[in-house]
Protein backbone atom coordinates (compact mmCIF):
# COMPACT_ATOMS: atom_id res chain seq x y z
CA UNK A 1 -189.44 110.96 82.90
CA UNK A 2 -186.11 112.08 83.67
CA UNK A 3 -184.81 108.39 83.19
CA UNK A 4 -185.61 108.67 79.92
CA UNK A 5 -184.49 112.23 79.57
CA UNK A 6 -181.08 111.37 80.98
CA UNK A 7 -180.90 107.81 79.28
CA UNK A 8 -181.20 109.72 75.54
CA UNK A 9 -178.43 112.37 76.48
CA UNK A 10 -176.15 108.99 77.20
CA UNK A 11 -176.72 108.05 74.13
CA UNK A 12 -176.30 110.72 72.50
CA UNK A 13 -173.20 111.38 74.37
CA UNK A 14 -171.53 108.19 73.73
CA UNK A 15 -171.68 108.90 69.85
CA UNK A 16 -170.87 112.28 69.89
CA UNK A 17 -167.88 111.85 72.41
CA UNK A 18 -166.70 108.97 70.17
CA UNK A 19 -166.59 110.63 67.56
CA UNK A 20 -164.77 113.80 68.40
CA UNK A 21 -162.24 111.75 69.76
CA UNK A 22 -161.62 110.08 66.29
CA UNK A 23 -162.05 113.41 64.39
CA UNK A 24 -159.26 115.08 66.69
CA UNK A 25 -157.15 111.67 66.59
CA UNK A 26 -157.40 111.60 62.88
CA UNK A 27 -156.81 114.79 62.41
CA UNK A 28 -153.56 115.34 64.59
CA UNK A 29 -151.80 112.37 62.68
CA UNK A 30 -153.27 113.64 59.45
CA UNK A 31 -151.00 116.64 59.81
CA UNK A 32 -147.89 115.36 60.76
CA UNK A 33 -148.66 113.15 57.57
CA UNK A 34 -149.29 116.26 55.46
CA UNK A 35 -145.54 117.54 56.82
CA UNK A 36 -144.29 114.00 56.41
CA UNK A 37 -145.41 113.61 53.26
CA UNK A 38 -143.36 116.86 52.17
CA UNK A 39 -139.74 114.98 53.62
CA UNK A 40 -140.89 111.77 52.26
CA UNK A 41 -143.49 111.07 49.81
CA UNK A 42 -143.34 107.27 49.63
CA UNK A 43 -144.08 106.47 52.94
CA UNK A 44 -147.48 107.92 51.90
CA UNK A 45 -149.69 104.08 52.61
CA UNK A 46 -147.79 104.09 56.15
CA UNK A 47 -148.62 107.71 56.90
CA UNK A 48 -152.21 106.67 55.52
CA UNK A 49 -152.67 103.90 57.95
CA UNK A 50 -151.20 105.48 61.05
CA UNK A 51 -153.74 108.36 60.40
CA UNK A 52 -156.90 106.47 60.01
CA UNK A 53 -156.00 104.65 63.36
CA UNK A 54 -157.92 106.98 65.82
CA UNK A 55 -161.24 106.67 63.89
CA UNK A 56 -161.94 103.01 65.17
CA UNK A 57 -162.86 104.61 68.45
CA UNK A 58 -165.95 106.25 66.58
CA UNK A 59 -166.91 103.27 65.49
CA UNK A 60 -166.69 101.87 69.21
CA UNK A 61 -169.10 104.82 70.04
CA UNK A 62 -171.11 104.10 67.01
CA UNK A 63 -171.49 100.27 68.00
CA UNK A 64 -172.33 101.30 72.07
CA UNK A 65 -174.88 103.53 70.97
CA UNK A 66 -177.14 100.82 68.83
CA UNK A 67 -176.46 98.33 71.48
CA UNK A 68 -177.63 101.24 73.97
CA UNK A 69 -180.36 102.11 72.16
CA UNK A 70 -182.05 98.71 72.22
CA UNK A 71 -181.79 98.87 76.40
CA UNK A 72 -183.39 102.28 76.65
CA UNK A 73 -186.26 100.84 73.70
CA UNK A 74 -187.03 98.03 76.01
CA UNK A 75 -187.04 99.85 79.24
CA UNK A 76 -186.78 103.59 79.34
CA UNK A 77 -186.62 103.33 83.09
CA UNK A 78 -182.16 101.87 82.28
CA UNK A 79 -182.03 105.79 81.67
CA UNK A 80 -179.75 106.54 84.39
CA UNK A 81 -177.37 103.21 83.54
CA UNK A 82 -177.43 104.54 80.05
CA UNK A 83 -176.23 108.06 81.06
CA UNK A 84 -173.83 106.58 82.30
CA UNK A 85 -172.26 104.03 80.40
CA UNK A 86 -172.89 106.70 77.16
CA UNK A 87 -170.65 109.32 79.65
CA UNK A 88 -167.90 106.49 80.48
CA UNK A 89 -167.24 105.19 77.41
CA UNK A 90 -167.62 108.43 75.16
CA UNK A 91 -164.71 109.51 77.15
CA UNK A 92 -162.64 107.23 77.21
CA UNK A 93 -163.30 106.66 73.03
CA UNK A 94 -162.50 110.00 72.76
CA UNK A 95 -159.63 110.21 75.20
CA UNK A 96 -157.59 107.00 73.32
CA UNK A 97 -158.59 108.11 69.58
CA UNK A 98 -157.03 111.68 70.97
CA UNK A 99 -153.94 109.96 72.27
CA UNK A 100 -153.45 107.47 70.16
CA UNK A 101 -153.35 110.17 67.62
CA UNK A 102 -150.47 112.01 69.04
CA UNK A 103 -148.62 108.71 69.49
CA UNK A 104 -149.37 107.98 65.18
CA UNK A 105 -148.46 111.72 64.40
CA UNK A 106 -145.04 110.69 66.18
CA UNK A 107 -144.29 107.49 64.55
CA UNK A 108 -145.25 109.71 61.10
CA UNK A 109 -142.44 111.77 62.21
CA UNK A 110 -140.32 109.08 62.49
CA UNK A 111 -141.20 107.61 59.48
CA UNK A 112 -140.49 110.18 57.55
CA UNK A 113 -137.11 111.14 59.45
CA UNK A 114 -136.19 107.96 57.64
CA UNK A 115 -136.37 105.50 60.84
CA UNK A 116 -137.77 102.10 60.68
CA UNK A 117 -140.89 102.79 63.25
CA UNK A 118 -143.94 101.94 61.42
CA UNK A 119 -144.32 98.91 62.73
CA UNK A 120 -143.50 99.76 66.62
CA UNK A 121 -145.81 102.38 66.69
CA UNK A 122 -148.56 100.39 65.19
CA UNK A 123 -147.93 98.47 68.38
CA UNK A 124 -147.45 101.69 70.62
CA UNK A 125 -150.84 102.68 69.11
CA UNK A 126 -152.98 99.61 69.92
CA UNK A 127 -152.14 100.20 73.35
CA UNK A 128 -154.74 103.40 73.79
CA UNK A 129 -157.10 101.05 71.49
CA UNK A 130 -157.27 98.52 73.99
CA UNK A 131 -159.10 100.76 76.50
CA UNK A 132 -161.40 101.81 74.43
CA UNK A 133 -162.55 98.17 73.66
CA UNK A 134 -162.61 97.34 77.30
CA UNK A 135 -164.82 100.67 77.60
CA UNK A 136 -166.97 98.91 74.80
CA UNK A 137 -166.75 95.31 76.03
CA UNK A 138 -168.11 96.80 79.43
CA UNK A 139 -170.69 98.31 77.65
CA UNK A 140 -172.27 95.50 76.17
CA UNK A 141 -172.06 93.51 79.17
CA UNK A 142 -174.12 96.04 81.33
């Protein structure tokens, strides 16, 4: 019983930590694009992209949780490796979207400052990315 109890709080923990991460993410490089977009108005489609960067980690969550879900469907008694892979990898979604949201908001800034940085920081920003696919890779191997 507490297997399952514990297995359904993963999951639900995994999708809600996931997504936090990508509404906080979004969010902090959605307002340095809001104050960038005040200096620079054109650069609006790079401050656009660099903003909707941290919500791929709610997806992550999204995709961990159906894949979890199917485990704890087949054998309620996974509940404790569901807890916690849903605990691992909803934190570390929602650490990288958070991060990788602070690292957009300061290439928007540089953007807008007139420097030539979109492209680096799309680069600087798929570096927080890549842990949250590893969190999901290791996910969907358990």
């Amino acid at each position: 019983m507490i297997e399952t109890v514990l297995g359904y709080l993963g999951l639900g923990l995994v999708l809600s930590l996931a997504g936090i991460g990508s509404a906080y993410g979004t969010t902090i490089a959605g307002n340095a694009a809001e104050g960038a977009l005040k200096k620079k108005p054109e650069g609006s489609g790079n401050y656009m992209v660099l903003s909707a960067l941290p919500a791929t980690q709610g997806i992550y969550g999204f995709v961990a949780f159906f894949m979890l879900l199917g485990k704890m469907k087949a054998d309620p008694a996974n509940g404790l490796l569901i807890f916690g892979i849903g605990v691992s990898v909803g934190l570390v979604c929602m650490l990288s979207a958070i991060r990788q949201g602070q690292v957009c908001a300061n290439g928007i800034v540089g953007v807008s400052q007139g420097h030539n940085v979109f492209t680096n920081t799309l680069i600087y920003a798929a570096l927080p990315e890549f842990y949250a696919i590893l969190g999901l890779v290791g996910a969907l191997m358990a």
